[in-house]
PDB file of N, CA and C in Angstrom:
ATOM      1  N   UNK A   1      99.668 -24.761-146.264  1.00  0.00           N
ATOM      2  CA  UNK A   1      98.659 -24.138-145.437  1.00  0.00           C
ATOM      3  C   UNK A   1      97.328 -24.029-146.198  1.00  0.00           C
ATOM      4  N   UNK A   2      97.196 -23.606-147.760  1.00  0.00           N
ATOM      5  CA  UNK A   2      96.308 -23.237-147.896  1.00  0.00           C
ATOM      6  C   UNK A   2      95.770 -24.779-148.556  1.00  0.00           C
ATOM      7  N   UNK A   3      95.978 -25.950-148.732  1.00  0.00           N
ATOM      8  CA  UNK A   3      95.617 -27.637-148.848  1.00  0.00           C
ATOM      9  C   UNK A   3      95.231 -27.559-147.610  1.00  0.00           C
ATOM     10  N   UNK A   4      95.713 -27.466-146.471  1.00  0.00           N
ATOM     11  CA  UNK A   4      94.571 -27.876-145.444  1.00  0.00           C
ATOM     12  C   UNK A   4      93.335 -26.942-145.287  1.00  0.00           C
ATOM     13  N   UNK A   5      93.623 -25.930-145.774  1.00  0.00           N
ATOM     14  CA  UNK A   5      92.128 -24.833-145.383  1.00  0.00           C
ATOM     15  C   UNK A   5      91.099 -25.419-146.351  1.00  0.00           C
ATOM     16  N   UNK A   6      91.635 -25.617-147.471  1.00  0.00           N
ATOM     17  CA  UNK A   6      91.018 -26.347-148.582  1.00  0.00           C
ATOM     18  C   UNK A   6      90.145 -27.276-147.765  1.00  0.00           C
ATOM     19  N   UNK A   7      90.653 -27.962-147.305  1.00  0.00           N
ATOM     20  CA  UNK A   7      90.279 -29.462-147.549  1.00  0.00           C
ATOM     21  C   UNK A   7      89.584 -29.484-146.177  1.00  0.00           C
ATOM     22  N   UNK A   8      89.402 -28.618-145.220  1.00  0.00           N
ATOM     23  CA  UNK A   8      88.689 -28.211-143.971  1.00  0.00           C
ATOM     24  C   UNK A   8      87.572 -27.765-145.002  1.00  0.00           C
ATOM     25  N   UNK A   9      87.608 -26.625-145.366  1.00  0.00           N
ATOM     26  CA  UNK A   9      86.509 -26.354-145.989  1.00  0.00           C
ATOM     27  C   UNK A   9      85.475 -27.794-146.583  1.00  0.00           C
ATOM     28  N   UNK A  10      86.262 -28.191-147.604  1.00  0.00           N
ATOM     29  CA  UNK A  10      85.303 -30.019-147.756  1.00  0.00           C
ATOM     30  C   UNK A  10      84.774 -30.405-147.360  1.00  0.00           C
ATOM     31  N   UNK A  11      85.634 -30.568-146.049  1.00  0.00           N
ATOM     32  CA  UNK A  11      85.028 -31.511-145.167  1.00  0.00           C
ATOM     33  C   UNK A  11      83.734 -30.662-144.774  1.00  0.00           C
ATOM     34  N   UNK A  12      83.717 -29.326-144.306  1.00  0.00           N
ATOM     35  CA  UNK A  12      82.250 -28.805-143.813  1.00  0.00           C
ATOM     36  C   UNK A  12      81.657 -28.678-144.741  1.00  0.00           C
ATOM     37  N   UNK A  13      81.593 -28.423-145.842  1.00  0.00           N
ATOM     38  CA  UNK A  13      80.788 -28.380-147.226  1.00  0.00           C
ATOM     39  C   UNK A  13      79.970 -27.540-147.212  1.00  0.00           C
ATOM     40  N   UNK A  14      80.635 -25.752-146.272  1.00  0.00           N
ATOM     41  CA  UNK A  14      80.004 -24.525-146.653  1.00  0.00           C
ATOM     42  C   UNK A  14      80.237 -23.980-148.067  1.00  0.00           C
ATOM     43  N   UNK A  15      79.547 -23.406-148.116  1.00  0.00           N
ATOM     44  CA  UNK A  15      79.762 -22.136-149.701  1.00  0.00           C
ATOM     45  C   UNK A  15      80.827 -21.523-149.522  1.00  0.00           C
ATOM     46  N   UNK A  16      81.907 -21.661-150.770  1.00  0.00           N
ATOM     47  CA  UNK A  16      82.915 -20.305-150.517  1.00  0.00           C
ATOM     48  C   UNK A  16      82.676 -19.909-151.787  1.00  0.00           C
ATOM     49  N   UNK A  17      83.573 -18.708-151.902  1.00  0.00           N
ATOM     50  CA  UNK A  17      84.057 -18.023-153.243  1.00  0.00           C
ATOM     51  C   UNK A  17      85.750 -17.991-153.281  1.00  0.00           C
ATOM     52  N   UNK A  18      85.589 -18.405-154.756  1.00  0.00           N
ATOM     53  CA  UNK A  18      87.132 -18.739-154.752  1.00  0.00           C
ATOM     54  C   UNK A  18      87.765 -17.937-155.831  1.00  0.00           C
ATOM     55  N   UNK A  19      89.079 -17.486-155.807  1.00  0.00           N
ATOM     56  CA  UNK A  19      89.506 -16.500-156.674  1.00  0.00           C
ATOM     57  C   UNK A  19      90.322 -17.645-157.376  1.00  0.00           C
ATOM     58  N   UNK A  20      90.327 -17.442-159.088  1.00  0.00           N
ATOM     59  CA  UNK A  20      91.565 -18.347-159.082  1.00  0.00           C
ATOM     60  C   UNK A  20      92.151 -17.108-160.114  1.00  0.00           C
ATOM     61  N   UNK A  21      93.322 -17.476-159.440  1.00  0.00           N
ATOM     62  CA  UNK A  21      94.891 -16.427-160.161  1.00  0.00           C
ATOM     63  C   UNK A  21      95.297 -16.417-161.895  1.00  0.00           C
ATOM     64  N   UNK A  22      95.265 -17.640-162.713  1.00  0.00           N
ATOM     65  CA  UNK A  22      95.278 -18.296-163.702  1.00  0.00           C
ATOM     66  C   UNK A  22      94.071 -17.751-164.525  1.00  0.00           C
ATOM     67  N   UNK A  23      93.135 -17.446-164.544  1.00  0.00           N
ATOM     68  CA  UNK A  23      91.925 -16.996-164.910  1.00  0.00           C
ATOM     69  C   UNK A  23      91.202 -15.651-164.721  1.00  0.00           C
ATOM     70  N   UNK A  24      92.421 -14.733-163.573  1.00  0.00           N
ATOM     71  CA  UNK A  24      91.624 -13.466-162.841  1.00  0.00           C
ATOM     72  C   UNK A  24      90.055 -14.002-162.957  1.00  0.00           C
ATOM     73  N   UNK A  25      89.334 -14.537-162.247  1.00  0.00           N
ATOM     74  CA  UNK A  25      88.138 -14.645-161.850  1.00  0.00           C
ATOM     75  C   UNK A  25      87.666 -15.491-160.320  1.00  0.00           C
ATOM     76  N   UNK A  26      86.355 -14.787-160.366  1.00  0.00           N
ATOM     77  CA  UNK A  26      85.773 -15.358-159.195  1.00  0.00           C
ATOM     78  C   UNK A  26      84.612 -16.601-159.232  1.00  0.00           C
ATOM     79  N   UNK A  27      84.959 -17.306-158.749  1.00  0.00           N
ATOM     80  CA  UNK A  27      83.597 -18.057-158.515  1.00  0.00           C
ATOM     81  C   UNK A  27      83.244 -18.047-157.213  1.00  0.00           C
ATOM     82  N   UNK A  28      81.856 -17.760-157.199  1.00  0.00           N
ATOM     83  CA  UNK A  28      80.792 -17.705-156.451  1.00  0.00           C
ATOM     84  C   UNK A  28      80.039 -18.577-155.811  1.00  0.00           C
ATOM     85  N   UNK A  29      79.921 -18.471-154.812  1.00  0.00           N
ATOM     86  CA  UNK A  29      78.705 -19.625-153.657  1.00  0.00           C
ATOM     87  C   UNK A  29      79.403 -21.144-154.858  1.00  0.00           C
ATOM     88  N   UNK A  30      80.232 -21.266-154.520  1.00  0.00           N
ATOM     89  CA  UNK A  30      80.898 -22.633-154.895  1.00  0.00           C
ATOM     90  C   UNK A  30      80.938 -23.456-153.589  1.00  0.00           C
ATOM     91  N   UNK A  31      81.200 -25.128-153.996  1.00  0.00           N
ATOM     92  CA  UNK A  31      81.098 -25.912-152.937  1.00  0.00           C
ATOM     93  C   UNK A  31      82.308 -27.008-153.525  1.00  0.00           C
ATOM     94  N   UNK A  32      83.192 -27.133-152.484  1.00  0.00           N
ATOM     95  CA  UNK A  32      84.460 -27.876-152.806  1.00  0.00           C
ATOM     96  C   UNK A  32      83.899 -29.284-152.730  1.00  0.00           C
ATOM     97  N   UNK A  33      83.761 -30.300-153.961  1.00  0.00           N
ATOM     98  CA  UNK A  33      83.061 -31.219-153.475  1.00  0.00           C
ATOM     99  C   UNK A  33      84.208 -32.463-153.425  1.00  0.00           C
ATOM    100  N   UNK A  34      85.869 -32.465-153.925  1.00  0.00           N
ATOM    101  CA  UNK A  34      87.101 -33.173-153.629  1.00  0.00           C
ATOM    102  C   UNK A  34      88.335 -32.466-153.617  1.00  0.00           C
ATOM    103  N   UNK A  35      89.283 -33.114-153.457  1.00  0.00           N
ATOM    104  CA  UNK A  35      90.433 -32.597-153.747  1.00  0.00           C
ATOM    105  C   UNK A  35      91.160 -34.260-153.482  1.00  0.00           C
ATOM    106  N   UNK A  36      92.249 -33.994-154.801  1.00  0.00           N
ATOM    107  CA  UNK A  36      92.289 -35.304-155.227  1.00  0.00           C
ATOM    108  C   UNK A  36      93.890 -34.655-155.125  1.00  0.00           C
ATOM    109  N   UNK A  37      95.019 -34.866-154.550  1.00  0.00           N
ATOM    110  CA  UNK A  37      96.546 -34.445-154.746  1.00  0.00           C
ATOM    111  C   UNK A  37      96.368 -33.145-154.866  1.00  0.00           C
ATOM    112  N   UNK A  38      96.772 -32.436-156.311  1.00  0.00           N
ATOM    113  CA  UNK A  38      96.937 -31.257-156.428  1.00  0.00           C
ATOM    114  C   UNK A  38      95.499 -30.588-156.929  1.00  0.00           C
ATOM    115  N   UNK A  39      94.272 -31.377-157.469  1.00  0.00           N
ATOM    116  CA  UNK A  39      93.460 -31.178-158.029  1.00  0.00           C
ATOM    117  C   UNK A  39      92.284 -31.136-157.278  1.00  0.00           C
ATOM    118  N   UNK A  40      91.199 -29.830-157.159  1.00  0.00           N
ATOM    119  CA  UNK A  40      90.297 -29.386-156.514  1.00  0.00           C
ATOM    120  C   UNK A  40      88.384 -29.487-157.234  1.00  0.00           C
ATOM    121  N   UNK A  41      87.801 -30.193-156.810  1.00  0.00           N
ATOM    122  CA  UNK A  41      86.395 -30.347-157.149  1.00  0.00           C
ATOM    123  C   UNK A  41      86.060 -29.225-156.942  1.00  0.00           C
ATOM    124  N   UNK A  42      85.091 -28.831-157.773  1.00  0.00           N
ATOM    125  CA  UNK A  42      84.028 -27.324-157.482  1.00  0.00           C
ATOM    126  C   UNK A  42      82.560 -27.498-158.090  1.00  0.00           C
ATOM    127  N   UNK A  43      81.845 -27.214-157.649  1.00  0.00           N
ATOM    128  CA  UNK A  43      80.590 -27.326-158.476  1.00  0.00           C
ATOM    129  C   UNK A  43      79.672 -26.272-157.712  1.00  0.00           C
ATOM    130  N   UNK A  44      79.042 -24.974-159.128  1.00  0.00           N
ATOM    131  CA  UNK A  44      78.647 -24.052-158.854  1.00  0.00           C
ATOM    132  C   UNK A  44      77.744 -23.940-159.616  1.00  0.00           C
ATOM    133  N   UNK A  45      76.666 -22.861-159.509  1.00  0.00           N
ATOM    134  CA  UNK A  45      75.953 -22.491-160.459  1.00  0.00           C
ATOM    135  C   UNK A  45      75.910 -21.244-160.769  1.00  0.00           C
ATOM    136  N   UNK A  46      75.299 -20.834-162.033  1.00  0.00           N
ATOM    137  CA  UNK A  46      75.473 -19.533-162.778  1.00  0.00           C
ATOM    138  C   UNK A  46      73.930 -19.145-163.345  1.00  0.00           C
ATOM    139  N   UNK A  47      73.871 -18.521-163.571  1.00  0.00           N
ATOM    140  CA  UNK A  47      72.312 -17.664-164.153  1.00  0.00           C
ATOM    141  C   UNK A  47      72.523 -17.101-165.467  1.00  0.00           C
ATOM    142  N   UNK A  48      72.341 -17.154-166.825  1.00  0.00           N
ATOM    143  CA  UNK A  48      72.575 -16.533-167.806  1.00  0.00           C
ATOM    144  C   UNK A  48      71.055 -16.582-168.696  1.00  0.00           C
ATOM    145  N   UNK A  49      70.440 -15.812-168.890  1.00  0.00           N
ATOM    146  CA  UNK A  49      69.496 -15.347-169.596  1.00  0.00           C
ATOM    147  C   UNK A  49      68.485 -16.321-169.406  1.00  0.00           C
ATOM    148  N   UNK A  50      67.881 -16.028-168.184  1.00  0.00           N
ATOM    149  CA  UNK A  50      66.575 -17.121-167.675  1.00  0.00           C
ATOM    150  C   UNK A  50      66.778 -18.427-167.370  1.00  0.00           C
ATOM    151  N   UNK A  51      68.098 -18.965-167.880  1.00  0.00           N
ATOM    152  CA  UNK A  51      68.693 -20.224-167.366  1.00  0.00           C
ATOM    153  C   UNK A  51      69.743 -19.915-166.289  1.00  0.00           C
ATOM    154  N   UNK A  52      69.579 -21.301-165.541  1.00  0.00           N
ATOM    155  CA  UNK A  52      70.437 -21.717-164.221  1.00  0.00           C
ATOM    156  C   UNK A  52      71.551 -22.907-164.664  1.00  0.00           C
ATOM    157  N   UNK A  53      72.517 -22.589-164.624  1.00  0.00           N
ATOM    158  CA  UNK A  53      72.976 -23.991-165.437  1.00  0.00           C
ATOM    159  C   UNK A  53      74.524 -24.115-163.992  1.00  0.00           C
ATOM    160  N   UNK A  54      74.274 -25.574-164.320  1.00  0.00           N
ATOM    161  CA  UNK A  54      74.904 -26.035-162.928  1.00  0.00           C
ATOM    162  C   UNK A  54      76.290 -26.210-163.546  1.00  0.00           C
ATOM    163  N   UNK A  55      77.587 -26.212-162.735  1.00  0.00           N
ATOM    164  CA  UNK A  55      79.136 -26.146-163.513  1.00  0.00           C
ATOM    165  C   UNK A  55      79.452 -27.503-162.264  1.00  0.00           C
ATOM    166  N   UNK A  56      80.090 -27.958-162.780  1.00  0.00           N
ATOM    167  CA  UNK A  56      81.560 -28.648-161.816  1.00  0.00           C
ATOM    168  C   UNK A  56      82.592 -28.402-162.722  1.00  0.00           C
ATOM    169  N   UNK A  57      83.501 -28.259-162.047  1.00  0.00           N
ATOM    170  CA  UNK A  57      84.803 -28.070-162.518  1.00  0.00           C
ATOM    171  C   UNK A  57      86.316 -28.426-161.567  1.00  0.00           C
ATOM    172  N   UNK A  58      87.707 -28.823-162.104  1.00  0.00           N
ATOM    173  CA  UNK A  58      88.536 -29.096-161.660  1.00  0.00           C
ATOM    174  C   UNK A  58      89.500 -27.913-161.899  1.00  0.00           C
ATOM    175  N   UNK A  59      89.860 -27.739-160.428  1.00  0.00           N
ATOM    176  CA  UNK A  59      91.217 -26.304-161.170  1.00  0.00           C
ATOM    177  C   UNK A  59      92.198 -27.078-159.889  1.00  0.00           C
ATOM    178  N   UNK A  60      93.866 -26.577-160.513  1.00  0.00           N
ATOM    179  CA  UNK A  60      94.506 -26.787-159.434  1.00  0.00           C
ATOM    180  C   UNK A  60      94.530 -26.152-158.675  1.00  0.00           C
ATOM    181  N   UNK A  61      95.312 -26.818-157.295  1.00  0.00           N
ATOM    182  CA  UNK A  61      95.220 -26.205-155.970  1.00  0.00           C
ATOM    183  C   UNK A  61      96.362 -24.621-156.454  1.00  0.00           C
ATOM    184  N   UNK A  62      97.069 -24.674-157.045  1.00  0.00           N
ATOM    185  CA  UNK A  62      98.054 -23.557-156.809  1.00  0.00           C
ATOM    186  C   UNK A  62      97.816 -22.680-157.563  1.00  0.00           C
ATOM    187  N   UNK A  63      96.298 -22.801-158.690  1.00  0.00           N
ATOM    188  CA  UNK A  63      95.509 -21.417-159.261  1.00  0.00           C
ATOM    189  C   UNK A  63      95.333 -20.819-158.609  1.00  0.00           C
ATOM    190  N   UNK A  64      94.367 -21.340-157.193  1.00  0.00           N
ATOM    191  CA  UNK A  64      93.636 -20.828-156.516  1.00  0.00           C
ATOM    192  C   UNK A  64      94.876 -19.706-155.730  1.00  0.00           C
ATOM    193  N   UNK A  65      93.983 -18.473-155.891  1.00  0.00           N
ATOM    194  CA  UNK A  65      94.635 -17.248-154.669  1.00  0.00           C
ATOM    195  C   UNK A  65      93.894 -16.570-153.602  1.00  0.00           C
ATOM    196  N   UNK A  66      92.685 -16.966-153.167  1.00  0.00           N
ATOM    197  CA  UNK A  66      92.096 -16.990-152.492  1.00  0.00           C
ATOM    198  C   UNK A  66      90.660 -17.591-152.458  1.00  0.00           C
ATOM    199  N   UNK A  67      90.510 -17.873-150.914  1.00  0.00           N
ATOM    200  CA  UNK A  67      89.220 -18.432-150.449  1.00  0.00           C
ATOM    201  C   UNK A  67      88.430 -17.878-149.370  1.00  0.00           C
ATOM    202  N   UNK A  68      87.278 -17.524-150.060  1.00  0.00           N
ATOM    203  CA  UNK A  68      86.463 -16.552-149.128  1.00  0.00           C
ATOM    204  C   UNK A  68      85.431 -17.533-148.526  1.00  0.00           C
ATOM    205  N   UNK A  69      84.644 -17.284-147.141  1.00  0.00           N
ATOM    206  CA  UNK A  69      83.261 -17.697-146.762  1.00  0.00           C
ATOM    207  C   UNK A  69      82.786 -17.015-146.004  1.00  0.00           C
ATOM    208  N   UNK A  70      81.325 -16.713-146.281  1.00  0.00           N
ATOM    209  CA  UNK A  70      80.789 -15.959-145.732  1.00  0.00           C
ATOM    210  C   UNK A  70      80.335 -16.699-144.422  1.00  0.00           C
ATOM    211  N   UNK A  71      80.444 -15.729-143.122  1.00  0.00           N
ATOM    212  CA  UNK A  71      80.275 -16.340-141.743  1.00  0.00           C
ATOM    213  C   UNK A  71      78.797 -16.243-141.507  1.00  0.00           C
ATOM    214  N   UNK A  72      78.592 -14.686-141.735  1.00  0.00           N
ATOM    215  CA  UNK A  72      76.567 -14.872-141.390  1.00  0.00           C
ATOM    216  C   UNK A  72      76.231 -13.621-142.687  1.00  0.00           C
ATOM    217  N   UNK A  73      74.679 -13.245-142.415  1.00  0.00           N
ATOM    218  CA  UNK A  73      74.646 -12.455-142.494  1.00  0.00           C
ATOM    219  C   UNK A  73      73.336 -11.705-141.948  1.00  0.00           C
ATOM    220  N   UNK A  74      72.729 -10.438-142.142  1.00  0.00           N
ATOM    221  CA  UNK A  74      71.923  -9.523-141.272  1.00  0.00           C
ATOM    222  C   UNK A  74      71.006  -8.870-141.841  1.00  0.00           C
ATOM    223  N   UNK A  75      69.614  -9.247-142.220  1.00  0.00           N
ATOM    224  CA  UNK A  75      68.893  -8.297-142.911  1.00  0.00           C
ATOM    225  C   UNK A  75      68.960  -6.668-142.320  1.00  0.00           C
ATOM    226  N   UNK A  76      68.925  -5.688-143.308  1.00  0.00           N
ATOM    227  CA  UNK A  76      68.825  -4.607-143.320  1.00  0.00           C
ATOM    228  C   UNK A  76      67.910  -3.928-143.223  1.00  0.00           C
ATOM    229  N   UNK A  77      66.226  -4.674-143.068  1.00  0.00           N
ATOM    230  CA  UNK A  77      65.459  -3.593-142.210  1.00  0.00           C
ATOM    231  C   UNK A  77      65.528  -4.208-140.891  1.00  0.00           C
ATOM    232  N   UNK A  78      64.540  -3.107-140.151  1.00  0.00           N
ATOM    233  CA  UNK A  78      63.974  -3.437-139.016  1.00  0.00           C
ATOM    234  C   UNK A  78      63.201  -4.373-138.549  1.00  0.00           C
ATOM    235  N   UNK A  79      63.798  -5.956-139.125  1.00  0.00           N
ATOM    236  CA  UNK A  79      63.300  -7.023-138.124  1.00  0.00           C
ATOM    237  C   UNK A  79      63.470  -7.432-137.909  1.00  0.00           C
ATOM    238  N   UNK A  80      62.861  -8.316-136.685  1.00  0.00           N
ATOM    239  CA  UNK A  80      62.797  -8.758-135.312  1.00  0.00           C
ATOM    240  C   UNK A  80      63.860  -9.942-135.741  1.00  0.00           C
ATOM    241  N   UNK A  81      65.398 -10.139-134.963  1.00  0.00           N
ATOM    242  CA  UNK A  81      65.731 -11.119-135.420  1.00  0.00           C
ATOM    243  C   UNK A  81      65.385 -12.458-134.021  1.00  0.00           C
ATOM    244  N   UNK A  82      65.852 -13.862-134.622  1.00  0.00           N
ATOM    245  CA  UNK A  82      64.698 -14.710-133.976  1.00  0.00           C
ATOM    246  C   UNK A  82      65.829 -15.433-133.177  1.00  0.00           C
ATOM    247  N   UNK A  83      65.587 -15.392-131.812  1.00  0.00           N
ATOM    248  CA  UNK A  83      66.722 -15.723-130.493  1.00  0.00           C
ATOM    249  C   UNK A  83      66.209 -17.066-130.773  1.00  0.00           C
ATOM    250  N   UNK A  84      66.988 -18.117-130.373  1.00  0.00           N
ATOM    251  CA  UNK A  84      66.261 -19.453-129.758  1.00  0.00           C
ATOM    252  C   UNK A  84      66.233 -19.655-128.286  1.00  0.00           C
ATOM    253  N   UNK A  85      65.772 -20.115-128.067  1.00  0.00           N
ATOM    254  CA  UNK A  85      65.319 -20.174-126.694  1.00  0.00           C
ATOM    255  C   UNK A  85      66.365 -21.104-125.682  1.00  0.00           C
ATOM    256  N   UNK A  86      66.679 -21.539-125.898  1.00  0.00           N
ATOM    257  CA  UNK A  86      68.232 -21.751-125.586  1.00  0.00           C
ATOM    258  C   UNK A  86      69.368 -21.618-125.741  1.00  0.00           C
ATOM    259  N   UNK A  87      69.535 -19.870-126.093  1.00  0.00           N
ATOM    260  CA  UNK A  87      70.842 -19.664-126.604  1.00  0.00           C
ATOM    261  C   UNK A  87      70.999 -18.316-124.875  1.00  0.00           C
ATOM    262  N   UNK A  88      72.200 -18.783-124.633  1.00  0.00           N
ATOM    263  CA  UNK A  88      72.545 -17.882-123.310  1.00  0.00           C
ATOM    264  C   UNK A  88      72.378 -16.556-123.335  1.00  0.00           C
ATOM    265  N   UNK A  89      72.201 -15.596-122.197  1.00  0.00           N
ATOM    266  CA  UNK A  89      71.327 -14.807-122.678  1.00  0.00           C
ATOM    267  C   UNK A  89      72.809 -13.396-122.602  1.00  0.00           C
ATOM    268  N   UNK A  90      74.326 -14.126-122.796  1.00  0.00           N
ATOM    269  CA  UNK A  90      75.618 -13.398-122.627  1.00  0.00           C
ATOM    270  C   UNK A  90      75.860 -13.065-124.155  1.00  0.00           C
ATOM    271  N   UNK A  91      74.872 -13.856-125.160  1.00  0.00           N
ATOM    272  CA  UNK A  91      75.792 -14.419-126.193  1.00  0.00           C
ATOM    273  C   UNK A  91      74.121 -14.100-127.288  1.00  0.00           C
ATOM    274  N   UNK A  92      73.191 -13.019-126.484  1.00  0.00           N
ATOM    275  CA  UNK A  92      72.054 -12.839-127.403  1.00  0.00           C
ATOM    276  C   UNK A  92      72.083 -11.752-127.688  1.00  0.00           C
ATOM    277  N   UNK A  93      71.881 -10.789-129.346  1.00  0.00           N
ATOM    278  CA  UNK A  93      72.120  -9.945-129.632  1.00  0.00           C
ATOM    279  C   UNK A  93      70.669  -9.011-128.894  1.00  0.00           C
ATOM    280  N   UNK A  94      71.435  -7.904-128.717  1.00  0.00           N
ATOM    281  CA  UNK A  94      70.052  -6.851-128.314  1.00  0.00           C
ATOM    282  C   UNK A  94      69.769  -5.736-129.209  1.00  0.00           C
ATOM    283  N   UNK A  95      68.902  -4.785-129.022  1.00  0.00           N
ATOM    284  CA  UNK A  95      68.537  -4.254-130.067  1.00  0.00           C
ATOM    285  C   UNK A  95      68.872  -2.654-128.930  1.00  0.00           C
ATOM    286  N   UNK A  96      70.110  -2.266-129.351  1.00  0.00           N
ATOM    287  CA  UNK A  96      70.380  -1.053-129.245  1.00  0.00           C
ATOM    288  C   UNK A  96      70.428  -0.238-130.001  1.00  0.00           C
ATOM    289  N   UNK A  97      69.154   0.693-129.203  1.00  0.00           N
ATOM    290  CA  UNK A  97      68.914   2.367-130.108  1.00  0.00           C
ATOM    291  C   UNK A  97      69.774   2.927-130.908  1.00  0.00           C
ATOM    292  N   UNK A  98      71.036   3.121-130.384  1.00  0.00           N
ATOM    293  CA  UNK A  98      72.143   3.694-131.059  1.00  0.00           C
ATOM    294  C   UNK A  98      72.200   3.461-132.460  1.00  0.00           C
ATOM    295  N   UNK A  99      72.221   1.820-132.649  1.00  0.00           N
ATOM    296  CA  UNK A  99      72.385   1.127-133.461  1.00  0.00           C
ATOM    297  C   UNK A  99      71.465   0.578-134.885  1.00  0.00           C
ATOM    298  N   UNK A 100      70.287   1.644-134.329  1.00  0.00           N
ATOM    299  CA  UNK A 100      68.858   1.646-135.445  1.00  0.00           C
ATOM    300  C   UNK A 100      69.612   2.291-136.489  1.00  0.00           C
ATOM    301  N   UNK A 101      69.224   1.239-137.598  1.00  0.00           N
ATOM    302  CA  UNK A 101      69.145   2.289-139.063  1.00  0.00           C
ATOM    303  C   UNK A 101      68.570   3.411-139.458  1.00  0.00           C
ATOM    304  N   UNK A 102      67.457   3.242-138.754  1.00  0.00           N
ATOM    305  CA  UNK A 102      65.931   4.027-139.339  1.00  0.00           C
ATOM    306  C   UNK A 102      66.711   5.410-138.664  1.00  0.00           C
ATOM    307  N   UNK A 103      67.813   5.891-137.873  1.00  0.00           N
ATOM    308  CA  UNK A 103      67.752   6.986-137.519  1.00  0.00           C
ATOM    309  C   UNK A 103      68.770   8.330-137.862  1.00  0.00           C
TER     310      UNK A 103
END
């Protein structure tokens, strides 16, 4: 199960974060770029003291203990978020009072 989620993921070539078990650690806004049998492409980047330094790396599929992706997300002040103009108007978020931060 979790080779095909894998390898769905690939194929769309969103950002996940991946836990691997073998290492207790996380990697971050990673991008699965193969999976070769048991063996998984990753290539991420990291920030360490004014440098950006880019990683690829191979871990196996059965390190991995989880795979996260983020679906959206929502700025936290008050603005205007931007409808398109062809998006149905069942399926457009509204801006209910209730639901203000500011209050």
């Amino acid at each position: 199960m979790l080779h095909r989620k894998v390898y769905q993921l690939c194929c769309d070539g969103h950002e996940v974060c991946i836990f691997l078990r073998d290492q207790q650690r996380w990697i971050e806004r990673a991008k699965i770029l193969d999976i070769e049998g048991d063996l998984v492409t990753l290539r991420y980047e990291t920030e360490e003291d004014d440098e950006t330094c880019a990683w690829e790396e191979m871990v196996r599929l059965e390190s991995i203990g989880s795979v996260t992706r983020k679906l959206a997300s929502v700025p936290r002040r008050n603005t205007e978020i931007l409808v398109a103009d062809d998006c149905p108007e069942a399926e457009q978020i509204r801006n209910y009072p209730e639901f203000d931060a500011d209050k």
